[in-house]
PDB file of N, CA and C in Angstrom:
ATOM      1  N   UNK A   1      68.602 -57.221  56.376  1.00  0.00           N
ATOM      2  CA  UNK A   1      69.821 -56.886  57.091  1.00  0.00           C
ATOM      3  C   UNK A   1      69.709 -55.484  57.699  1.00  0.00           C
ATOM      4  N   UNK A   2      69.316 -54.366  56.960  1.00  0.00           N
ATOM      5  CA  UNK A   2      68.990 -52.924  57.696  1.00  0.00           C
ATOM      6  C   UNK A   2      68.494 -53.182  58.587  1.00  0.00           C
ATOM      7  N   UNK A   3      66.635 -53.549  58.874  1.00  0.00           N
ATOM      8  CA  UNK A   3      65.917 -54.018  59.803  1.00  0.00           C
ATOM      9  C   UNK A   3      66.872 -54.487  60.698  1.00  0.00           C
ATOM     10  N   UNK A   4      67.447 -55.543  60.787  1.00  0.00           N
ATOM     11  CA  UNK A   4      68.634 -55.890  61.958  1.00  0.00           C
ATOM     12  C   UNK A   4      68.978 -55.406  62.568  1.00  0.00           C
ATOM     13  N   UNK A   5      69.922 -54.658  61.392  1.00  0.00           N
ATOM     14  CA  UNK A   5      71.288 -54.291  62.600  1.00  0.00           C
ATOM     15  C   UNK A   5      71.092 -52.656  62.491  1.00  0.00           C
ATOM     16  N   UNK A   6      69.567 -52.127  62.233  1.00  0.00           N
ATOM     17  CA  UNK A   6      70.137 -50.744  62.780  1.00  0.00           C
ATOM     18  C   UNK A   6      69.414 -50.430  64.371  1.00  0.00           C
ATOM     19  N   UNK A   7      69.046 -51.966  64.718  1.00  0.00           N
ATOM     20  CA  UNK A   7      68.900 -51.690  66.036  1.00  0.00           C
ATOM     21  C   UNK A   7      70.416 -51.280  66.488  1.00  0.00           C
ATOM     22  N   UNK A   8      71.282 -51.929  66.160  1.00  0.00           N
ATOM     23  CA  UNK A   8      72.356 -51.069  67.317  1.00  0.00           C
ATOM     24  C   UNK A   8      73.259 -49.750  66.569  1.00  0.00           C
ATOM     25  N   UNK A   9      72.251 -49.260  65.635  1.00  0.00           N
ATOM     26  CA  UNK A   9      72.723 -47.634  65.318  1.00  0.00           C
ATOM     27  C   UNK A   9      72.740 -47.581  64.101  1.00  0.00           C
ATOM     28  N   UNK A  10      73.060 -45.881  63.455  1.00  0.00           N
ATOM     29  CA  UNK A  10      72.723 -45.956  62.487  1.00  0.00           C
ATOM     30  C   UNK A  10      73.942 -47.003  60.967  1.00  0.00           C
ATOM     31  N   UNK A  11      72.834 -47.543  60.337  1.00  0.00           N
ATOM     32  CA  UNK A  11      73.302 -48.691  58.919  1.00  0.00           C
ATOM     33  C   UNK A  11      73.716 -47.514  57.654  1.00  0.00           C
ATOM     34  N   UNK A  12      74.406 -48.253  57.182  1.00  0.00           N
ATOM     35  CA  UNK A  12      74.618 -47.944  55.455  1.00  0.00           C
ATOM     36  C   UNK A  12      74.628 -48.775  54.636  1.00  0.00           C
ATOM     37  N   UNK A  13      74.674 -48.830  53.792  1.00  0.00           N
ATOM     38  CA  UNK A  13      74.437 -49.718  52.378  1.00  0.00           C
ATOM     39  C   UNK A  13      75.403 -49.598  51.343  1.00  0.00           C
ATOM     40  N   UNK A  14      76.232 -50.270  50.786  1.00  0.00           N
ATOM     41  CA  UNK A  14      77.137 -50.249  50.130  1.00  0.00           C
ATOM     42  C   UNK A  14      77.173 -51.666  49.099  1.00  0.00           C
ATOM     43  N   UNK A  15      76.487 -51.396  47.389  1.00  0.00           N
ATOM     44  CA  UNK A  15      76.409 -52.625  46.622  1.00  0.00           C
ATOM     45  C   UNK A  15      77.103 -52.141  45.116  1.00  0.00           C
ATOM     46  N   UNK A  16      78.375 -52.384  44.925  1.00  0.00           N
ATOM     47  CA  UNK A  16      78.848 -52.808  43.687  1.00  0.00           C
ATOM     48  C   UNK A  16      79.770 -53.974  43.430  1.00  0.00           C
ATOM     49  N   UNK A  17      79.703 -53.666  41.986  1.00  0.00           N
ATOM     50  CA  UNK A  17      80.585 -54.692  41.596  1.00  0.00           C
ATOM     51  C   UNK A  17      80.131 -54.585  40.101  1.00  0.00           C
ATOM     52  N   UNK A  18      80.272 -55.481  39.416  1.00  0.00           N
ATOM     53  CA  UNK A  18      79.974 -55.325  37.480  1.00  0.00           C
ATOM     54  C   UNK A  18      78.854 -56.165  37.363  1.00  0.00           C
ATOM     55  N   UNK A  19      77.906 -55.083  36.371  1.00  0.00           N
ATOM     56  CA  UNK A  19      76.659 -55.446  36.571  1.00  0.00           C
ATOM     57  C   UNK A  19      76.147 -55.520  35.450  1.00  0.00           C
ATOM     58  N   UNK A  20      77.243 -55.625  34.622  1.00  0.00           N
ATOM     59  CA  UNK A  20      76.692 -55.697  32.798  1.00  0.00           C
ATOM     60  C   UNK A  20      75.793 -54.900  32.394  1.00  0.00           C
ATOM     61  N   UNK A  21      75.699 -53.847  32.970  1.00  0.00           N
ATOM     62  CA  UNK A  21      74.508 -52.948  32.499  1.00  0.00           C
ATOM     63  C   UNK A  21      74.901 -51.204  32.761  1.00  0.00           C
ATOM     64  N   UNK A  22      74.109 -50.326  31.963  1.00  0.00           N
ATOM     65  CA  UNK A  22      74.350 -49.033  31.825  1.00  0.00           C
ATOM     66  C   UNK A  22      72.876 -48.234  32.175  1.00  0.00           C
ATOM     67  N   UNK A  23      72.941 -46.460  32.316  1.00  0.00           N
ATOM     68  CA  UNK A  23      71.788 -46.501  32.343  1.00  0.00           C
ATOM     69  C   UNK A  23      72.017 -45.679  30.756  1.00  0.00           C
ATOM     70  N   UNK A  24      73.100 -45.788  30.178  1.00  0.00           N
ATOM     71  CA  UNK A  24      73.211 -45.074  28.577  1.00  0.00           C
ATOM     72  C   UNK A  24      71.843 -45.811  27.926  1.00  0.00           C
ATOM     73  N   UNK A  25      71.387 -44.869  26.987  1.00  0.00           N
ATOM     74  CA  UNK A  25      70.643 -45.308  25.856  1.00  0.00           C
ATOM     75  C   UNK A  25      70.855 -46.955  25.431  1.00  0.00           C
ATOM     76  N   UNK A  26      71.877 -46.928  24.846  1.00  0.00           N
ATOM     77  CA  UNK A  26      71.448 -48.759  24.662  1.00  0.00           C
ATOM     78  C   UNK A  26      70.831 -49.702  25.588  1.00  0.00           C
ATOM     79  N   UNK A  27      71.323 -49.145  26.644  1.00  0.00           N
ATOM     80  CA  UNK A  27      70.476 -50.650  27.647  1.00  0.00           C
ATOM     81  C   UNK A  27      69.073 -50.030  28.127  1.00  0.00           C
ATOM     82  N   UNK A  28      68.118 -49.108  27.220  1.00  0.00           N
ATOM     83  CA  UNK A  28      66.575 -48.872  27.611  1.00  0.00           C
ATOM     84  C   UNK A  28      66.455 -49.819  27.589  1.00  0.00           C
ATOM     85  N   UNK A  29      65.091 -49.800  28.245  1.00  0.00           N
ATOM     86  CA  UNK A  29      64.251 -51.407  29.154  1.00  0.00           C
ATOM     87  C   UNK A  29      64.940 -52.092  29.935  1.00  0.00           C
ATOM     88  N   UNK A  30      66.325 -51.601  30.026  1.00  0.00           N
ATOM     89  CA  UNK A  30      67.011 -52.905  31.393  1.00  0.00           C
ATOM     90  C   UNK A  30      66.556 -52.291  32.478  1.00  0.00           C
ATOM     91  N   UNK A  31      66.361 -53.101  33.853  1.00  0.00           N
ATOM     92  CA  UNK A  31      65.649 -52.441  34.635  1.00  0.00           C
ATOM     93  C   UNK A  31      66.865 -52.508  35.994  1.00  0.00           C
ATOM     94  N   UNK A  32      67.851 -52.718  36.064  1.00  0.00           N
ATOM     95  CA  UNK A  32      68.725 -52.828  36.845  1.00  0.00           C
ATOM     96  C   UNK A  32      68.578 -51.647  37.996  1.00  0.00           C
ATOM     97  N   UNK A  33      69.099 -50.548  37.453  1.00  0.00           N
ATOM     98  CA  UNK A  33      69.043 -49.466  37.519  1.00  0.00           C
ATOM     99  C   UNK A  33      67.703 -48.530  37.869  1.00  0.00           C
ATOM    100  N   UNK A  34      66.502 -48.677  37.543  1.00  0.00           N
ATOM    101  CA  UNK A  34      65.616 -48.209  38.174  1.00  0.00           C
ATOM    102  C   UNK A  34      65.129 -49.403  39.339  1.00  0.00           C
ATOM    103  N   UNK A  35      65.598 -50.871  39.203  1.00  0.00           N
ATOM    104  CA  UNK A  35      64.756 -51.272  40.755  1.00  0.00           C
ATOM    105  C   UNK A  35      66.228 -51.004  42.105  1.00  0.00           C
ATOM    106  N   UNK A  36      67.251 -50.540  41.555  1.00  0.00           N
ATOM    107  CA  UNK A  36      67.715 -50.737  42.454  1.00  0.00           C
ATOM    108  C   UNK A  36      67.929 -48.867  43.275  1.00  0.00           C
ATOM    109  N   UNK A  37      68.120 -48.065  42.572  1.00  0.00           N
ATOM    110  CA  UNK A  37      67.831 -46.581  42.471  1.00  0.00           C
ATOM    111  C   UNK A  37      66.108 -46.454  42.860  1.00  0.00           C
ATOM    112  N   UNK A  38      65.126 -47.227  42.869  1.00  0.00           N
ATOM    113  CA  UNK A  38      63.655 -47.398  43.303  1.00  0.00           C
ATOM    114  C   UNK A  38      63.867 -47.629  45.143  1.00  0.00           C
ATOM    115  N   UNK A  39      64.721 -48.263  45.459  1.00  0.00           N
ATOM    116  CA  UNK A  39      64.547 -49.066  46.685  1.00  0.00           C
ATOM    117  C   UNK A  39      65.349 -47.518  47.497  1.00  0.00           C
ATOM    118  N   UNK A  40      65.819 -46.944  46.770  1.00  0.00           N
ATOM    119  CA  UNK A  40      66.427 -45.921  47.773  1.00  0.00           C
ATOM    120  C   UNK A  40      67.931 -45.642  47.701  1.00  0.00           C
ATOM    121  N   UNK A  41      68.713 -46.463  47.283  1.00  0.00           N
ATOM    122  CA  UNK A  41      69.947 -46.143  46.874  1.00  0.00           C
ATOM    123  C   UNK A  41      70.637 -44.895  45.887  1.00  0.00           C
ATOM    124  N   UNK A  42      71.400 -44.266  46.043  1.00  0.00           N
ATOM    125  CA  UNK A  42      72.339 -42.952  44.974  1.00  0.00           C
ATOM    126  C   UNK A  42      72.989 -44.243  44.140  1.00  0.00           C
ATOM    127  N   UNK A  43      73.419 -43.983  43.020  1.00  0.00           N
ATOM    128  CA  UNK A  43      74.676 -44.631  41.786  1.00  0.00           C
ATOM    129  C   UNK A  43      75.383 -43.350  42.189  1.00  0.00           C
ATOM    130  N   UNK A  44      76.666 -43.357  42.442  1.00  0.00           N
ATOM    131  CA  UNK A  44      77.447 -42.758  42.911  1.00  0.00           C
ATOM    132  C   UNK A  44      78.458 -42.494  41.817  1.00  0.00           C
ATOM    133  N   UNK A  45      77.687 -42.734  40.242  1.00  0.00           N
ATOM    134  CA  UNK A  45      78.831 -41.986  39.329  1.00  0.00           C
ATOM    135  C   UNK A  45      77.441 -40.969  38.622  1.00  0.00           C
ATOM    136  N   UNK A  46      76.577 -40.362  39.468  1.00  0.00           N
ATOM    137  CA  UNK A  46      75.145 -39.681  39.345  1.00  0.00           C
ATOM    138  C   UNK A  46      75.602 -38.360  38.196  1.00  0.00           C
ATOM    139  N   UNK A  47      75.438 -38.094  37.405  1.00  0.00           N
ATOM    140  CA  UNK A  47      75.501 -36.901  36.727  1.00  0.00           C
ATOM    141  C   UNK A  47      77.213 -36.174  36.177  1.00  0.00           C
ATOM    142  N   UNK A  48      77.864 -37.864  35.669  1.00  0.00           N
ATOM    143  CA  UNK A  48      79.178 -37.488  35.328  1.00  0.00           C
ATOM    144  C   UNK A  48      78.884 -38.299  33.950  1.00  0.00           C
ATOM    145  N   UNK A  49      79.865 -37.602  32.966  1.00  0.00           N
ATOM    146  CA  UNK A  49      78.929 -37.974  31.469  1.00  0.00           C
ATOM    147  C   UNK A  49      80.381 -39.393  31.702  1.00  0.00           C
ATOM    148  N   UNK A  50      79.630 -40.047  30.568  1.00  0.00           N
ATOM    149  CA  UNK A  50      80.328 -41.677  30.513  1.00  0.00           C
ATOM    150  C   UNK A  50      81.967 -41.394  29.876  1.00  0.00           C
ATOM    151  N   UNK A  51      82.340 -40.097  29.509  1.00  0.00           N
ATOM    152  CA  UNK A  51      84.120 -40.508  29.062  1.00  0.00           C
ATOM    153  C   UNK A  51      84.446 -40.240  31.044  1.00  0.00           C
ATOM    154  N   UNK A  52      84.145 -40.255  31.948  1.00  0.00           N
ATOM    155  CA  UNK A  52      84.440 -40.131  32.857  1.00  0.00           C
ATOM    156  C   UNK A  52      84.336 -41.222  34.278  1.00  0.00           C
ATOM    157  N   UNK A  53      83.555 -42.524  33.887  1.00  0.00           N
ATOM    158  CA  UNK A  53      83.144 -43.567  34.312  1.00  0.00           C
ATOM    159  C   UNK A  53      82.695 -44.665  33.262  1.00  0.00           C
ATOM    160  N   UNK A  54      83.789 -44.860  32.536  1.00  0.00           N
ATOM    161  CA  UNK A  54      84.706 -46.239  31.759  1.00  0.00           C
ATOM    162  C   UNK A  54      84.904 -46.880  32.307  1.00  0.00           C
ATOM    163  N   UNK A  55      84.573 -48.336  32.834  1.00  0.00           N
ATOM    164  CA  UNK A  55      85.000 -48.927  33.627  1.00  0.00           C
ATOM    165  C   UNK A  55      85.644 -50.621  32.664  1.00  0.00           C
ATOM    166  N   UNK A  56      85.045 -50.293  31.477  1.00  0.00           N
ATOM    167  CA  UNK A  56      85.637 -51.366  30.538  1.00  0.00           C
ATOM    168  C   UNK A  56      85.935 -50.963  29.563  1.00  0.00           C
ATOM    169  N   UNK A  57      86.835 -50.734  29.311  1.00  0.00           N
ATOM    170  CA  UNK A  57      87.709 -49.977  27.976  1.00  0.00           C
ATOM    171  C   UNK A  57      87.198 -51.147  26.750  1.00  0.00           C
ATOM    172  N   UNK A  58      86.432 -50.146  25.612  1.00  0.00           N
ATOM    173  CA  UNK A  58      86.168 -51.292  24.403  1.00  0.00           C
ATOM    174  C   UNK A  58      87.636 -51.462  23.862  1.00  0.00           C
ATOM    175  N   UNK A  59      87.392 -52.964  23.187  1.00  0.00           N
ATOM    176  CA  UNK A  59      88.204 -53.895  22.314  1.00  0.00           C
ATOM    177  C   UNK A  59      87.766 -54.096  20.813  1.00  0.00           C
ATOM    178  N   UNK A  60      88.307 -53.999  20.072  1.00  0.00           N
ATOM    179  CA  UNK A  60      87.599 -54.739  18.873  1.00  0.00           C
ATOM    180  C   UNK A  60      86.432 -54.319  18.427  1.00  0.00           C
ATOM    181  N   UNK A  61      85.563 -54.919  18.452  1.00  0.00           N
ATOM    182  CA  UNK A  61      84.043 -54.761  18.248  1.00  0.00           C
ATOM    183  C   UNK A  61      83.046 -53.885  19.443  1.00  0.00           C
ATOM    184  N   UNK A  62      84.176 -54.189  20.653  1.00  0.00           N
ATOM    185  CA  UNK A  62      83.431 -53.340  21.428  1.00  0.00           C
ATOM    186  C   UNK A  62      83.402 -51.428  21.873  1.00  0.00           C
ATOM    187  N   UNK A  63      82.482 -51.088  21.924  1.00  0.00           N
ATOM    188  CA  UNK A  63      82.645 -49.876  22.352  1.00  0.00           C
ATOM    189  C   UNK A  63      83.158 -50.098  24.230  1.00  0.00           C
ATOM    190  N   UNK A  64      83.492 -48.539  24.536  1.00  0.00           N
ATOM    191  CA  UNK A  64      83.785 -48.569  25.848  1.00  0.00           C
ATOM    192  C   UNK A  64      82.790 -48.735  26.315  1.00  0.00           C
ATOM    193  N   UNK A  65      82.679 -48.853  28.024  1.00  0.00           N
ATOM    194  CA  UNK A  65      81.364 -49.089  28.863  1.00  0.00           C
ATOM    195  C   UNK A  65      81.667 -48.936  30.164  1.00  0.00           C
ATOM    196  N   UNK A  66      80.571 -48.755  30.810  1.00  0.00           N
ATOM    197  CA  UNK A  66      80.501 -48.208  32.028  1.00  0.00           C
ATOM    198  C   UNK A  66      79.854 -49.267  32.911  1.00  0.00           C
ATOM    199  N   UNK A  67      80.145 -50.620  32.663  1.00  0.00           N
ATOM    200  CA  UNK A  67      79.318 -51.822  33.663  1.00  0.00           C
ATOM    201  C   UNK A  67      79.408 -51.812  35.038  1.00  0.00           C
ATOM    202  N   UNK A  68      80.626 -51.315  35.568  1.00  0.00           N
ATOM    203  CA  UNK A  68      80.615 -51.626  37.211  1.00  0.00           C
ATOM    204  C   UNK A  68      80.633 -50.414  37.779  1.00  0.00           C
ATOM    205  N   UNK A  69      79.528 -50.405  38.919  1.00  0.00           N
ATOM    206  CA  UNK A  69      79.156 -49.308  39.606  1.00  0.00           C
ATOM    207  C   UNK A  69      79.086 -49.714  41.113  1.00  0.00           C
ATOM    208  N   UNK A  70      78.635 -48.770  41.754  1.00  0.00           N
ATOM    209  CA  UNK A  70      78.429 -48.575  43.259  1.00  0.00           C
ATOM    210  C   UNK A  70      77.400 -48.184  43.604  1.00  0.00           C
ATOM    211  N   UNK A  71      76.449 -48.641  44.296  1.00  0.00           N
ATOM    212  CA  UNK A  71      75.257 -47.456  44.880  1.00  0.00           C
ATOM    213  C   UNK A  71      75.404 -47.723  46.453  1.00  0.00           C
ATOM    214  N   UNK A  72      74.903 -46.515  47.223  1.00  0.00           N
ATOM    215  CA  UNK A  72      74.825 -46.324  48.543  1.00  0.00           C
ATOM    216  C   UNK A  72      73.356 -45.814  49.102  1.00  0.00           C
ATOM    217  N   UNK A  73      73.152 -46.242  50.143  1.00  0.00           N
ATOM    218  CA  UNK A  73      72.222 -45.643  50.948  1.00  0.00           C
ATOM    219  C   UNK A  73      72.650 -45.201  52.139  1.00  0.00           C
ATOM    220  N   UNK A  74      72.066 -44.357  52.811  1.00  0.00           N
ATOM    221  CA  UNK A  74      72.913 -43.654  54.555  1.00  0.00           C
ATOM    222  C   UNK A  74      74.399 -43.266  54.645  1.00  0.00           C
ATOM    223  N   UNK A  75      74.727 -42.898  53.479  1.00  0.00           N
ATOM    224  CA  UNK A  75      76.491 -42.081  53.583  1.00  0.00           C
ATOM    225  C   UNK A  75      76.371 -40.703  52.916  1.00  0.00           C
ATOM    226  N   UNK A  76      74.854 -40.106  52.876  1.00  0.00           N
ATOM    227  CA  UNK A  76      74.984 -38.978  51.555  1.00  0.00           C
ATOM    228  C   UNK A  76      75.376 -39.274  50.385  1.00  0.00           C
ATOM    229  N   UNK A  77      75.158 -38.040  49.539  1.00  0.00           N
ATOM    230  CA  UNK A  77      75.540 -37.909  48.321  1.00  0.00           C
ATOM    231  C   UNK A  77      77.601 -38.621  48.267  1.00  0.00           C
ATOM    232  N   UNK A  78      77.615 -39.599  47.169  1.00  0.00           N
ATOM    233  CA  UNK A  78      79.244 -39.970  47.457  1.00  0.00           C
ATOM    234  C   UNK A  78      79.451 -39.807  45.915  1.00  0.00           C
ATOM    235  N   UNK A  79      80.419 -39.861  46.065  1.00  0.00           N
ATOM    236  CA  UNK A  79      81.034 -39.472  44.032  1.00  0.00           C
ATOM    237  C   UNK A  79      82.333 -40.691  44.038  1.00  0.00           C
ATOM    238  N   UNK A  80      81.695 -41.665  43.227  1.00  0.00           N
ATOM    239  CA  UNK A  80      83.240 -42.783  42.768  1.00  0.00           C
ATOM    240  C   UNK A  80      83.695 -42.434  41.786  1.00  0.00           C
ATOM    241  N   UNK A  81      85.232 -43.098  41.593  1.00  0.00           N
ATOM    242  CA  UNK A  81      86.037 -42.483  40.274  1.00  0.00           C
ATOM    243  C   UNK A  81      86.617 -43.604  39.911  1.00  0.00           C
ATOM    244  N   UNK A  82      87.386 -43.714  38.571  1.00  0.00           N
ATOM    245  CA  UNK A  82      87.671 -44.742  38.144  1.00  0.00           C
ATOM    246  C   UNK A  82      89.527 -44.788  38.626  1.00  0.00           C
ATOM    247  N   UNK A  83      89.957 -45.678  38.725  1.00  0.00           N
ATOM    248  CA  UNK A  83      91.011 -45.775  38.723  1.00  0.00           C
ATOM    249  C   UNK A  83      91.756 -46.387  37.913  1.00  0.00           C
ATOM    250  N   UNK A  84      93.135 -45.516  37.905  1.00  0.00           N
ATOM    251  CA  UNK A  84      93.869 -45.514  36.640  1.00  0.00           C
ATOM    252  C   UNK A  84      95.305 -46.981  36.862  1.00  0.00           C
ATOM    253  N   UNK A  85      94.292 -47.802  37.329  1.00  0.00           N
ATOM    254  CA  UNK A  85      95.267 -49.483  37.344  1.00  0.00           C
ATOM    255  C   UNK A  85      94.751 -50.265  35.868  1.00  0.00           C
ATOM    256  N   UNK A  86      95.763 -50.483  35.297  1.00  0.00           N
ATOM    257  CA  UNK A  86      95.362 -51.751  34.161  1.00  0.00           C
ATOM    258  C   UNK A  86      96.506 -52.497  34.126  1.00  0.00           C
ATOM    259  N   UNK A  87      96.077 -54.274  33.790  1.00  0.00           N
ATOM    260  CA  UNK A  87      96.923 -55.142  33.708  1.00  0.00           C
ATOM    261  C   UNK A  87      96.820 -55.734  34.703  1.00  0.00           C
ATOM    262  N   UNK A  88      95.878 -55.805  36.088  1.00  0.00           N
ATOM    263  CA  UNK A  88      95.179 -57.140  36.509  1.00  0.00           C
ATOM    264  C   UNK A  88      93.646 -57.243  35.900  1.00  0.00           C
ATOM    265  N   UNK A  89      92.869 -56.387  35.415  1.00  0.00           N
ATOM    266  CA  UNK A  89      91.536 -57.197  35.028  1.00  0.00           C
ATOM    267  C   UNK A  89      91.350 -56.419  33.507  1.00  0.00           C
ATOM    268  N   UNK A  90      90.556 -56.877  32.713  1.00  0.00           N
ATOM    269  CA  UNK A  90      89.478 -56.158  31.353  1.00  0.00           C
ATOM    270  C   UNK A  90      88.720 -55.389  32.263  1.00  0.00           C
ATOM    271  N   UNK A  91      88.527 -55.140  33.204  1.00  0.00           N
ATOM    272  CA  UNK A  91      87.901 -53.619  33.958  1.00  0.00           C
ATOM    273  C   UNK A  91      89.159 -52.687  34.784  1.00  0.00           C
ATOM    274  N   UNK A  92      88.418 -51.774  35.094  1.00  0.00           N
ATOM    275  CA  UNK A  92      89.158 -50.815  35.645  1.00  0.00           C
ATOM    276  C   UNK A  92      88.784 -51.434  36.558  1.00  0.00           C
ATOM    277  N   UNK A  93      88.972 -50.676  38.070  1.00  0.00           N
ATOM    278  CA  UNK A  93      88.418 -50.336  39.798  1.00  0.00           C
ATOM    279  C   UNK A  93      87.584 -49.253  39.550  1.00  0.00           C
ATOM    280  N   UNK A  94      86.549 -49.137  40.161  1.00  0.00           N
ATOM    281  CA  UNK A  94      85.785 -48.267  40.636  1.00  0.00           C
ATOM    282  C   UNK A  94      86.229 -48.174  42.403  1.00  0.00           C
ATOM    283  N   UNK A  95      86.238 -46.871  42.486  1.00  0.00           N
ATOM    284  CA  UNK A  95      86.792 -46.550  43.773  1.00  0.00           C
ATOM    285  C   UNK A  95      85.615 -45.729  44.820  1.00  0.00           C
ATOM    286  N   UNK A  96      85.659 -46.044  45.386  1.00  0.00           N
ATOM    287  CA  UNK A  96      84.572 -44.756  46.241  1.00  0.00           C
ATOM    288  C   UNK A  96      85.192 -44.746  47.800  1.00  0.00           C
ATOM    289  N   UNK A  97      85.276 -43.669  48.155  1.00  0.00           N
ATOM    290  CA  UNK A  97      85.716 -43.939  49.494  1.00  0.00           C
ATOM    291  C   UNK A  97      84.885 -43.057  50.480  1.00  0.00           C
ATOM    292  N   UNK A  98      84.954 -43.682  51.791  1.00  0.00           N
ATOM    293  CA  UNK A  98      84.121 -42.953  52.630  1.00  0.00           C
ATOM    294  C   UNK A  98      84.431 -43.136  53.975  1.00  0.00           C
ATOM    295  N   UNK A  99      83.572 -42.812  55.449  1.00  0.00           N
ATOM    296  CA  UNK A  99      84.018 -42.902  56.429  1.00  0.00           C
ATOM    297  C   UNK A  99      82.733 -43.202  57.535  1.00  0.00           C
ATOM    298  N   UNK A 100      83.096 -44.351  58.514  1.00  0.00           N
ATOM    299  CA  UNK A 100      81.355 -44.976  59.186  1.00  0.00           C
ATOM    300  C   UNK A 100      81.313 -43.464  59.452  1.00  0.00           C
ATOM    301  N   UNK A 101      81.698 -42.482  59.953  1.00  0.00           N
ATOM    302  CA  UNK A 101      81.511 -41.004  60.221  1.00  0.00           C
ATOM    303  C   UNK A 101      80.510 -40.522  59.253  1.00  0.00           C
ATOM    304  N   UNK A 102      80.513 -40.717  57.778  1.00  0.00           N
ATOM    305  CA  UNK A 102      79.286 -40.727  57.314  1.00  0.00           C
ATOM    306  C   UNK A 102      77.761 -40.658  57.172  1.00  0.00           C
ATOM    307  N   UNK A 103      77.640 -41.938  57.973  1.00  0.00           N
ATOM    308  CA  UNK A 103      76.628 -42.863  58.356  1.00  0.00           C
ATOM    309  C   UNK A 103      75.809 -41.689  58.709  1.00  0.00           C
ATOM    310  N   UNK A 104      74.448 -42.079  58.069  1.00  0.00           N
ATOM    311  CA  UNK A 104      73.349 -41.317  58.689  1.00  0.00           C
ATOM    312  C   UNK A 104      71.898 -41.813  58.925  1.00  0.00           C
ATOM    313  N   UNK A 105      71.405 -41.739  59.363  1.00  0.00           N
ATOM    314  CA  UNK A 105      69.597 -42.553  59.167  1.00  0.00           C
ATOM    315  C   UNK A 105      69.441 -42.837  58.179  1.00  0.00           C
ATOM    316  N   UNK A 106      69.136 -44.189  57.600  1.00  0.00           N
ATOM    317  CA  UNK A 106      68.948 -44.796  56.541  1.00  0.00           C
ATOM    318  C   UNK A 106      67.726 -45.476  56.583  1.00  0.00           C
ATOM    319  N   UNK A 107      66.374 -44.909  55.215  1.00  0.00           N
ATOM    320  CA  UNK A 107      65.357 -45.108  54.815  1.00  0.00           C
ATOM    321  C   UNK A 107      65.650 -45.922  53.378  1.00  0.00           C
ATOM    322  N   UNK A 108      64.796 -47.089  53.663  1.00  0.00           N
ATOM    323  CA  UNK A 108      64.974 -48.104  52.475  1.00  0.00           C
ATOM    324  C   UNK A 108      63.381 -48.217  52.179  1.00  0.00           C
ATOM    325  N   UNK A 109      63.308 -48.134  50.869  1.00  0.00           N
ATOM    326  CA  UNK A 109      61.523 -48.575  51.012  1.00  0.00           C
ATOM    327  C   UNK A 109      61.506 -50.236  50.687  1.00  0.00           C
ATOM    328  N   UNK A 110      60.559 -50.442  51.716  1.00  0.00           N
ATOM    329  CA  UNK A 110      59.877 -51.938  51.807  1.00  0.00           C
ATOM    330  C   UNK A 110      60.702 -52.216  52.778  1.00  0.00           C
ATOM    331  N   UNK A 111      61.877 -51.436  53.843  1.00  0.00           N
ATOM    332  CA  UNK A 111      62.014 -51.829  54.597  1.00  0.00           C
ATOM    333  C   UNK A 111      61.363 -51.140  56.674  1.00  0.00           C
ATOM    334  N   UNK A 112      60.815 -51.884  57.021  1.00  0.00           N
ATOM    335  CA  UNK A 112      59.794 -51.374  58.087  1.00  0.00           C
ATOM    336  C   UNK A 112      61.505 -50.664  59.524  1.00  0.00           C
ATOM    337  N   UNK A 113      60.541 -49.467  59.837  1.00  0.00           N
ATOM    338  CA  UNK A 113      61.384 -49.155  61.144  1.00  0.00           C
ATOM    339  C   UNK A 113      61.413 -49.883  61.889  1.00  0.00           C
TER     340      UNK A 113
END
């Protein structure tokens, strides 16, 4: 899809949603997170400790967690936050906001100019 459409200018990249996975200590060896942070993308909750990107409040047996994220390519550095809605899902929202004004040359590896 980059290849495509940045013939008609510059692309961005925009992939979340809940991904059952962390890059906390418990989930070493999941590889979510390094193939997708490999290809060129920021995680856009980058260097905020986890009481600050909760995105599933533990229950019971569970501890809290941080499953749903965002990563970007071609918008710069972006910072998402959690939002403070409960009582439509067992997750929060992850929010990130931005503007095509953003948009900047976007390098994906394995993807050709």
């Amino acid at each position: 899809m980059v290849k495509l459409y940045r013939k008609g200018g510059p692309v961005a990249v925009v992939v979340g949603g809940d991904f059952n996975t962390s890059p906390d200590p418990e989930f070493q060896g999941e590889r979510t997170f390094e193939i997708i942070q490999g290809a060129g993308l920021d995680w856009t909750f980058e260097g905020l400790p986890l009481s600050e990107r909760i995105s599933h409040p533990g229950s019971g047996q569970y501890a809290d967690a941080d499953f749903d994220h965002i990563f970007t390519a071609g918008l710069g550095k972006k910072r998402a936050s959690i939002a403070a809605i409960t009582g439509v899902s067992d997750h929060k929202p992850v929010v990130l906001d931005f503007s095509t004004k953003d948009v900047s040359p976007l390098e994906i590896k394995g993807v050709p100019k």
